[in-house]
C-alpha atoms as a PDB file:
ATOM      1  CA  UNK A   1     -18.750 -15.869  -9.229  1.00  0.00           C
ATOM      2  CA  UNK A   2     -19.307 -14.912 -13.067  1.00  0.00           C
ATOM      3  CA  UNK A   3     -21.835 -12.209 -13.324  1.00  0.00           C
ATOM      4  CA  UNK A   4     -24.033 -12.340 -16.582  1.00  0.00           C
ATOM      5  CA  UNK A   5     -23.254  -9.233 -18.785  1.00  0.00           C
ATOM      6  CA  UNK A   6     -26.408  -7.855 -18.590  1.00  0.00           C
ATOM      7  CA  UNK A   7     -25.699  -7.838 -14.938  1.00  0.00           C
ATOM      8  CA  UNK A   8     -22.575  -6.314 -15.332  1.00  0.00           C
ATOM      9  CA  UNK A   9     -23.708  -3.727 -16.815  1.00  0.00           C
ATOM     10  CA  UNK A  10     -26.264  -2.973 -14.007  1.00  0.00           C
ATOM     11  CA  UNK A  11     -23.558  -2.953 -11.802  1.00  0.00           C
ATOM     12  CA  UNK A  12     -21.288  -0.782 -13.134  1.00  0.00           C
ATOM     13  CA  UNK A  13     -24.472   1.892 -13.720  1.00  0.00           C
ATOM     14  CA  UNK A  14     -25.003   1.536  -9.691  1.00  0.00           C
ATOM     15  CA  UNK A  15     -21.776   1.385  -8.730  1.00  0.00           C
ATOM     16  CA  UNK A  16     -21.435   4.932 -10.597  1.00  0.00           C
ATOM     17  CA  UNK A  17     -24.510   6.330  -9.216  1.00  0.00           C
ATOM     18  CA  UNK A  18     -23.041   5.116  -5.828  1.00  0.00           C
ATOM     19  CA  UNK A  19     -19.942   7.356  -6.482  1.00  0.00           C
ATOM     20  CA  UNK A  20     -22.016  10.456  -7.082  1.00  0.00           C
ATOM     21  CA  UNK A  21     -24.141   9.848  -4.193  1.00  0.00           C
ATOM     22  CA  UNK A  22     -20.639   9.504  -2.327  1.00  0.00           C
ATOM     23  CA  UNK A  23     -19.491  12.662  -3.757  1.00  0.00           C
ATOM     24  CA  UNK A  24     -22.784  14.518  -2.430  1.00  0.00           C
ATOM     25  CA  UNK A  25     -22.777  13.062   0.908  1.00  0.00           C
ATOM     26  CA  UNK A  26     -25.839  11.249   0.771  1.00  0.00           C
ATOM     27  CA  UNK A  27     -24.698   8.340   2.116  1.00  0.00           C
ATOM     28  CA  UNK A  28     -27.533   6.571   3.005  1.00  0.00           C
ATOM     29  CA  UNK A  29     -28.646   6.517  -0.589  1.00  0.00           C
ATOM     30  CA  UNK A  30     -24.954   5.562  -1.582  1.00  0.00           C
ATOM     31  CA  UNK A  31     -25.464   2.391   1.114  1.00  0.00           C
ATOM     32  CA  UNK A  32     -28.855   0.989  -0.475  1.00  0.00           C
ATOM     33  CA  UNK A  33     -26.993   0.930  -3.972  1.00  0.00           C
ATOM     34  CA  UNK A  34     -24.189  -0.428  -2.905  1.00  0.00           C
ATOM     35  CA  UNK A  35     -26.591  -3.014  -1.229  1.00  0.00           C
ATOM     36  CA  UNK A  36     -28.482  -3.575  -4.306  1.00  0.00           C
ATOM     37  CA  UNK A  37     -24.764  -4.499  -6.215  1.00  0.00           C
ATOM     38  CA  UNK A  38     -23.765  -6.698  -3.430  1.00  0.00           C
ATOM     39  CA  UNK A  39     -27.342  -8.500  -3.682  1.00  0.00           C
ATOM     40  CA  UNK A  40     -25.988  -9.709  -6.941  1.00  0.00           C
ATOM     41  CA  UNK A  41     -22.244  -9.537  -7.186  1.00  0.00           C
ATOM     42  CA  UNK A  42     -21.116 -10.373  -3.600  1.00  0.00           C
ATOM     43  CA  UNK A  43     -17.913 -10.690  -4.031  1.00  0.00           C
ATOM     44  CA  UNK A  44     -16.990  -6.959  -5.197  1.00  0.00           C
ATOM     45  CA  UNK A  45     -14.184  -5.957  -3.829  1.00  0.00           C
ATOM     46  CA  UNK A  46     -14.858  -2.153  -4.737  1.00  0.00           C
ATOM     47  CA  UNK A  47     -18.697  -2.086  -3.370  1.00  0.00           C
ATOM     48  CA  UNK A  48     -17.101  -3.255  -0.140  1.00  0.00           C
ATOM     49  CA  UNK A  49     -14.698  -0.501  -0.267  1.00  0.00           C
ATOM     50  CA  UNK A  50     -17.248   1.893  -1.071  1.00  0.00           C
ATOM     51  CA  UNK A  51     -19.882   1.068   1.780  1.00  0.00           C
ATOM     52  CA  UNK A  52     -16.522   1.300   3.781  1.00  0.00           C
ATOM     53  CA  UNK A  53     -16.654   5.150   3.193  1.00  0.00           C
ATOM     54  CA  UNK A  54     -19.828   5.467   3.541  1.00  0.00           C
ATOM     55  CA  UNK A  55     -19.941   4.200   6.797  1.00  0.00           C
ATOM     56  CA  UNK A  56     -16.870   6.420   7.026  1.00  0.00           C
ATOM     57  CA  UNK A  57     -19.740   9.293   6.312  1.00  0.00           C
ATOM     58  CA  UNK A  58     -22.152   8.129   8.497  1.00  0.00           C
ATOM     59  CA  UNK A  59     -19.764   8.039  12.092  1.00  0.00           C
ATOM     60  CA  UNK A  60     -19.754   4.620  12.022  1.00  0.00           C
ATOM     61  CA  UNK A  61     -15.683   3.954  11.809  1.00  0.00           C
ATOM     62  CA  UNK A  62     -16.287   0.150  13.297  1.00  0.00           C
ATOM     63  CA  UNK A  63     -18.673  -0.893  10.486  1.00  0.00           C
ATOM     64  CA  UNK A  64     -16.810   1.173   7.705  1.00  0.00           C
ATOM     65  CA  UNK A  65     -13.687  -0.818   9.110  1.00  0.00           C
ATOM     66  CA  UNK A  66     -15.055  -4.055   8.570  1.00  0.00           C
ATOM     67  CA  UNK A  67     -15.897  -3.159   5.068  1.00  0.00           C
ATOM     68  CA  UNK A  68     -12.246  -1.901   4.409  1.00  0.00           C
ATOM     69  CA  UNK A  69     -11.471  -5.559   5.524  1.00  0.00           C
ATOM     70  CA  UNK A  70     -13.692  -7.500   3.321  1.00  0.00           C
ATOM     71  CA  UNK A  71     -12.810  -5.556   0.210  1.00  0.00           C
ATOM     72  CA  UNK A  72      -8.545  -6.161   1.093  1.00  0.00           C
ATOM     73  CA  UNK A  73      -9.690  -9.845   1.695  1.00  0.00           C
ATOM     74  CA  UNK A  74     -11.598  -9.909  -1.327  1.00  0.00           C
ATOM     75  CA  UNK A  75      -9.023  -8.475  -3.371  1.00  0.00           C
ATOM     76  CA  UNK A  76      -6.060 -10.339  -1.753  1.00  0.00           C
ATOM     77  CA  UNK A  77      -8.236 -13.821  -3.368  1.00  0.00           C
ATOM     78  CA  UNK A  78      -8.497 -12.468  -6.271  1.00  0.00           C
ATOM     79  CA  UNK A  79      -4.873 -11.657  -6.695  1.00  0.00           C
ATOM     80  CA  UNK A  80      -4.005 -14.926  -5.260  1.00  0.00           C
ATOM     81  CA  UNK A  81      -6.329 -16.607  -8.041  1.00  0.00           C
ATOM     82  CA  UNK A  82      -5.138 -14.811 -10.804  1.00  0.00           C
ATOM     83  CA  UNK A  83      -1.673 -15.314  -9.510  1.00  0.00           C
ATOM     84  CA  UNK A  84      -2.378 -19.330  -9.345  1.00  0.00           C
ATOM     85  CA  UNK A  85      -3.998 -19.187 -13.296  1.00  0.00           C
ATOM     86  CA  UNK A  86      -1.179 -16.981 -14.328  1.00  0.00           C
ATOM     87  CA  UNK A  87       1.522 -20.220 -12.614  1.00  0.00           C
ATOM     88  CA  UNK A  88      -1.195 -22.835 -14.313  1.00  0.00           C
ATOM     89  CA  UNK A  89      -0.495 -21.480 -17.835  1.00  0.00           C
ATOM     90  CA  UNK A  90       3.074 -20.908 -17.068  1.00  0.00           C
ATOM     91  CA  UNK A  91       3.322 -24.840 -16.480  1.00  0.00           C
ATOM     92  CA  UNK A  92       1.170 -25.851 -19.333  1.00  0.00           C
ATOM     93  CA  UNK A  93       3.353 -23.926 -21.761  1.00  0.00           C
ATOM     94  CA  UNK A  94       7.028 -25.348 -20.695  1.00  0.00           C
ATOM     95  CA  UNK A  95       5.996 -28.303 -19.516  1.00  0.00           C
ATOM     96  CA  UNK A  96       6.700 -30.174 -16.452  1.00  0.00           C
ATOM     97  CA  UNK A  97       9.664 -28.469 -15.265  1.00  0.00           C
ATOM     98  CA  UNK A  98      12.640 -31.245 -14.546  1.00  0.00           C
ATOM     99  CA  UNK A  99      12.865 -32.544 -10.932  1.00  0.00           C
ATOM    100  CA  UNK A 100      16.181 -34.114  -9.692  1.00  0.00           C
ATOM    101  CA  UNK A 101      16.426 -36.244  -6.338  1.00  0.00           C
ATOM    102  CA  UNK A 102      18.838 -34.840  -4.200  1.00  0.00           C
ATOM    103  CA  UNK A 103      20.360 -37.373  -2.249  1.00  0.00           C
END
């Protein structure tokens, strides 16, 4: 999902707030920030890993797992897409690349 840049920029001011609030320990403030970025983006790979320690923070290592999860799944699809476009252009430069039969 493409996030407008006005968006964007919302993010990235909550997803620093969310790293102070980290920093302090207030974690429960950290989570509804982090909730309010994946309310909009939720896909981010780093606001999963971020409500991961937080959970961390708050005792709850079976919820702060399953974040850890998301964000490697998230991030493991968006290295496999970028991995894909990155092939895509390859091809589209050199052409079809020569195929023999072998018998």
């Amino acid at each position: 999902m493409d996030v407008p840049v006005k968006e964007l920029e919302q993010i990235n001011g909550w997803m620093e707030q969310a790293r102070t609030l980290e920093s302090q320990k207030k974690w429960n403030e950290a989570r509804e920030v982090l909730e309010k970025v994946l309310a909009i983006d939720p896909r981010n790979d780093k606001a999963f890993e971020h409500l991961g320690r937080v959970y961390d923070g708050l005792g709850d290592a079976q919820k702060g797992a399953s974040f850890h999860a998301r964000a490697k799944s998230l991030r493991e699809e968006k290295w496999e897409r970028e991995v894909e476009a990155e092939m895509r252009s390859h091809h589209e430069v050199i052409g079809e690349p020569n195929r023999r039969e072998i018998p």
